[in-house]
Protein backbone atom coordinates (compact mmCIF):
# COMPACT_ATOMS: atom_id res chain seq x y z
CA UNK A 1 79.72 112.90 92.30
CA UNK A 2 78.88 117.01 92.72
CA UNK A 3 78.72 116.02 96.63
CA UNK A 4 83.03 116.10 96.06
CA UNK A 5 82.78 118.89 94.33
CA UNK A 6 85.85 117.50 92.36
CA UNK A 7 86.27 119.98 88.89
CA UNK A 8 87.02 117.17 86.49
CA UNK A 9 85.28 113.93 86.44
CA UNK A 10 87.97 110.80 85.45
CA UNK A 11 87.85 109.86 81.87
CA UNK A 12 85.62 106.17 81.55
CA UNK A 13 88.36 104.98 79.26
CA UNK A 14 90.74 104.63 82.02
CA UNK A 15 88.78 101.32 82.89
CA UNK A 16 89.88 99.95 79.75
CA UNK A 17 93.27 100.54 80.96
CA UNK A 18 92.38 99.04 84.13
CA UNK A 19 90.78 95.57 82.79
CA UNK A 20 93.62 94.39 80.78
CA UNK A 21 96.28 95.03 84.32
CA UNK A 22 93.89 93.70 86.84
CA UNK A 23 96.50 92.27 88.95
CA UNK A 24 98.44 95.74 88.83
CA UNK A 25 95.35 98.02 90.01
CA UNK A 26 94.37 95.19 92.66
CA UNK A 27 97.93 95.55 93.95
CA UNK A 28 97.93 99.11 93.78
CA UNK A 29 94.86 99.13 95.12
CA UNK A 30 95.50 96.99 98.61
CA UNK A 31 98.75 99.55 98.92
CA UNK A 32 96.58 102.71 98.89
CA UNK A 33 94.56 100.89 101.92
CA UNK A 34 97.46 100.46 104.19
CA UNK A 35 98.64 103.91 103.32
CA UNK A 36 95.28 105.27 104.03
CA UNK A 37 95.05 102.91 107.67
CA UNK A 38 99.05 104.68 108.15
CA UNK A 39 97.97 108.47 107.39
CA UNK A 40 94.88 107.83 109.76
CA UNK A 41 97.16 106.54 112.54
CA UNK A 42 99.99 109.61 111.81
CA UNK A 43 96.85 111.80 112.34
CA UNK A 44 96.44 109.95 115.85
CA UNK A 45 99.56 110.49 116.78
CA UNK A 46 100.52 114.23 115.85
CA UNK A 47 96.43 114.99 117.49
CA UNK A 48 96.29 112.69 120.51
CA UNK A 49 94.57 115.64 122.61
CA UNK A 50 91.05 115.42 120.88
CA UNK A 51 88.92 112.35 122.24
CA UNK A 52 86.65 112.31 119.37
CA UNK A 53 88.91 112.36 116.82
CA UNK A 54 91.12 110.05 117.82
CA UNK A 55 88.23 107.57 118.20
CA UNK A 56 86.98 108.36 114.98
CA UNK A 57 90.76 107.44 113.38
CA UNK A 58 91.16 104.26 115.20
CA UNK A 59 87.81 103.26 113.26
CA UNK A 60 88.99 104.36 109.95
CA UNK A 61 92.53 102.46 110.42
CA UNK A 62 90.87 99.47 111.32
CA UNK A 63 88.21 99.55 108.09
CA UNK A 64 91.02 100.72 105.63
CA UNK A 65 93.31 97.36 106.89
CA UNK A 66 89.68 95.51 106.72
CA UNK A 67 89.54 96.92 103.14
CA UNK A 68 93.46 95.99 102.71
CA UNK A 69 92.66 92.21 103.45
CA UNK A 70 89.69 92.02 101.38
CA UNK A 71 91.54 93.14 98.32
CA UNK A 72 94.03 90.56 98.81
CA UNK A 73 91.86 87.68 99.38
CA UNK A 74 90.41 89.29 95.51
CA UNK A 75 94.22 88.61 94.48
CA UNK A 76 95.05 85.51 96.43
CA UNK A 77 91.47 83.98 95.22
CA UNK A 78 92.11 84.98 91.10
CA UNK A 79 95.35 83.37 91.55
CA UNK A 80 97.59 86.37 91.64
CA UNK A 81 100.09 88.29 93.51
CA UNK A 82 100.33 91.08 95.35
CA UNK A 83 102.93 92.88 94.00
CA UNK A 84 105.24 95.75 95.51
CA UNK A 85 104.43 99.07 96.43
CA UNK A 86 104.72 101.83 93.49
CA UNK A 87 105.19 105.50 93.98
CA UNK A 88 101.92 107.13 94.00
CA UNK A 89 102.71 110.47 92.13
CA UNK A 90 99.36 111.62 92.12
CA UNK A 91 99.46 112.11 96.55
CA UNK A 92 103.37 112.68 96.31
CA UNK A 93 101.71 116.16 94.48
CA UNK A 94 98.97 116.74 96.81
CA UNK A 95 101.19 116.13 99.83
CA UNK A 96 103.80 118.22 98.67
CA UNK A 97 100.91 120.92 98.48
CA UNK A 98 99.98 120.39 101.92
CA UNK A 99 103.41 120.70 103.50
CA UNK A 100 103.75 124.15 101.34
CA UNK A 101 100.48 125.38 102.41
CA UNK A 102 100.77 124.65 106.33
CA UNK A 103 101.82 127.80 108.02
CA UNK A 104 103.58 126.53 110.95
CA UNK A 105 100.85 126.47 113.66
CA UNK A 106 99.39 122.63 114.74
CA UNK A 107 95.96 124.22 113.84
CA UNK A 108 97.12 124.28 110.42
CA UNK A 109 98.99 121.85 110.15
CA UNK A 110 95.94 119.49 111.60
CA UNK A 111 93.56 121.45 108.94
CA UNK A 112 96.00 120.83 106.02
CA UNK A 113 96.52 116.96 107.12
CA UNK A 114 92.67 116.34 107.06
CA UNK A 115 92.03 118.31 104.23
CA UNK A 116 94.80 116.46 101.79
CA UNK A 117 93.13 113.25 103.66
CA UNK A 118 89.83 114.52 102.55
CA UNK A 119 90.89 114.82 98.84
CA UNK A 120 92.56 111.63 98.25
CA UNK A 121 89.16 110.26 99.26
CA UNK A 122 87.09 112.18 97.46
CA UNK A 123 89.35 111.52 94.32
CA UNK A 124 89.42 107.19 95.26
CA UNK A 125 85.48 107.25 95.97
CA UNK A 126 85.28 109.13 92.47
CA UNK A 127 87.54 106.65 90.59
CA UNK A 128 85.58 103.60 92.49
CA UNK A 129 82.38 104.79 91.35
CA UNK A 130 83.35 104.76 87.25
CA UNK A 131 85.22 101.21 88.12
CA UNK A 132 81.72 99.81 89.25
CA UNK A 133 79.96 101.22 86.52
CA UNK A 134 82.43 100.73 83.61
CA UNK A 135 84.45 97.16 84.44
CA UNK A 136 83.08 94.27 82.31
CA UNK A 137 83.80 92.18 85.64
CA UNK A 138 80.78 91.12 87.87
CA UNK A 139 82.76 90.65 91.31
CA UNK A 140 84.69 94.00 90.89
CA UNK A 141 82.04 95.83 89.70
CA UNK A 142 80.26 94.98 93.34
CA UNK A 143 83.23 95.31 95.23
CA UNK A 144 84.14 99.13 93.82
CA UNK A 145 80.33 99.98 94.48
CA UNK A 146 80.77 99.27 98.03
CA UNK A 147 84.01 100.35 98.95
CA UNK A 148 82.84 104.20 97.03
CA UNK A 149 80.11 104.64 99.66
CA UNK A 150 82.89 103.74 101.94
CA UNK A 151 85.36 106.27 100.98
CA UNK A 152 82.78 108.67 100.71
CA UNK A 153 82.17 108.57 104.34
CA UNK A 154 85.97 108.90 104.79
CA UNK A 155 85.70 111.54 103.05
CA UNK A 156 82.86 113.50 105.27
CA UNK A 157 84.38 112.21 108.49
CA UNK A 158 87.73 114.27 107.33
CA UNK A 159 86.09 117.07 106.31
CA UNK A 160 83.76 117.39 109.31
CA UNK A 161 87.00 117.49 111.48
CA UNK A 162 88.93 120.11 109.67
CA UNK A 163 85.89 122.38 110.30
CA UNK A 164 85.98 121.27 113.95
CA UNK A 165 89.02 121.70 115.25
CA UNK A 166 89.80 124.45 112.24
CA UNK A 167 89.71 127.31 114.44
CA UNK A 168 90.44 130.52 113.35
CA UNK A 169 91.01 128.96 109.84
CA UNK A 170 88.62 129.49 106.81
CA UNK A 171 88.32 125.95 105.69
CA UNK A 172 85.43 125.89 103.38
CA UNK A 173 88.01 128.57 101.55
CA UNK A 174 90.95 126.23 101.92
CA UNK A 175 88.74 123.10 100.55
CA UNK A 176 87.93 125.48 97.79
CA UNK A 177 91.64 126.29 96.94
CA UNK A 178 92.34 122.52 97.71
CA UNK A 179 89.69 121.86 94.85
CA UNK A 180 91.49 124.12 92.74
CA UNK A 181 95.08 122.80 92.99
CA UNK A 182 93.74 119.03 92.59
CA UNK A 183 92.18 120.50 89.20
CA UNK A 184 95.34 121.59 88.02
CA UNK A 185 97.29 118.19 88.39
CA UNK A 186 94.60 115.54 87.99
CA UNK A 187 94.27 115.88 84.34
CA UNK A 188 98.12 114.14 84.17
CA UNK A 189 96.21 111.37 85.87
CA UNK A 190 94.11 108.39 84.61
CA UNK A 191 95.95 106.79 81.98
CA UNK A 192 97.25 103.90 84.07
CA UNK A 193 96.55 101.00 85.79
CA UNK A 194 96.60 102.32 89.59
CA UNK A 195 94.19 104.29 91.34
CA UNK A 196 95.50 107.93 90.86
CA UNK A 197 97.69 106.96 88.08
């Protein structure tokens, strides 16, 4: 995955974490989606002045809900539940990070928004991909395959706007220091049964 340029690929291992708490990662799983549909729609509303981008969020929202709804029919079909929504410590770091590194201006703060967007992602498409190659489970092992080339595209379409409408900013340098801080806290991550965990 050099394309993210993340620093430190997710241990396989992790799957084996992940096969023995299906229901818990599905459920986890679904609740990233409708946070991801939410942060798309926050981003509409805070940036309502740019056409394009706008567009482009209304798009996203409505495939990260699509993705929401196919992850519970997964749960609904294996006979299981969708549990309750857990913390996500993993983006409760990265958004602290981007409320610390906005410096007050709405260029900034659009930059910052699209860039954390950008990195949760990059990190989801990452974890995806090892799920699809590493789960001893036929239907999931599909499903994560697709849904990585999915949030890969998320992942452009975010990064693509923060150069846009990034004026007067230096945001390959602010991906870069992005990159750096998601280094430093990722290797907490990856020995549970959620996404970021």
């Amino acid at each position: 995955m050099s394309v993210l340029r993340l620093q430190l690929p997710t241990d396989p291992r992790w799957v084996n974490i992940v096969e023995k708490n299906i229901e818990d990662i599905l459920t986890d799983h679904a609740w990233c989606e409708q946070k991801a549909a939410t942060n798309a729609i926050t981003i509409i509303t805070i940036n309502s002045e740019f056409p394009d981008l706008v567009t482009d969020m209304l798009a996203l929202a409505k495939e990260e809900i699509e993705h929401f709804q196919m992850v519970h029919e997964i749960i609904l079909k294996r006979g299981l539940t969708l549990g309750r929504e857990c913390k996500d410590e993993y983006v409760g770091e990265l958004a602290k990070y981007m409320k610390q590194s906005n410096t007050g201006s709405r260029v900034s703060g659009l930059v910052e928004r699209l860039l954390f967007s950008a990195m949760i992602e990059a990190r989801s498409c990452e974890r995806f991909k090892v799920l699809s190659e590493n789960i001893n489970d036929p239907e999931l092992s599909v499903f994560y395959r697709e849904l990585m080339e999915s949030e890969a595209s998320h992942y452009t379409t975010f990064i693509t706007y923060a150069r846009k409408y990034g004026t007067g900013i230096d945001v390959e340098k602010r991906w870069r220091e992005w990159l750096e801080f998601e280094a430093s806290i990722i290797s907490k991550y990856g020995k549970s049964q959620s996404v970021h965990g």
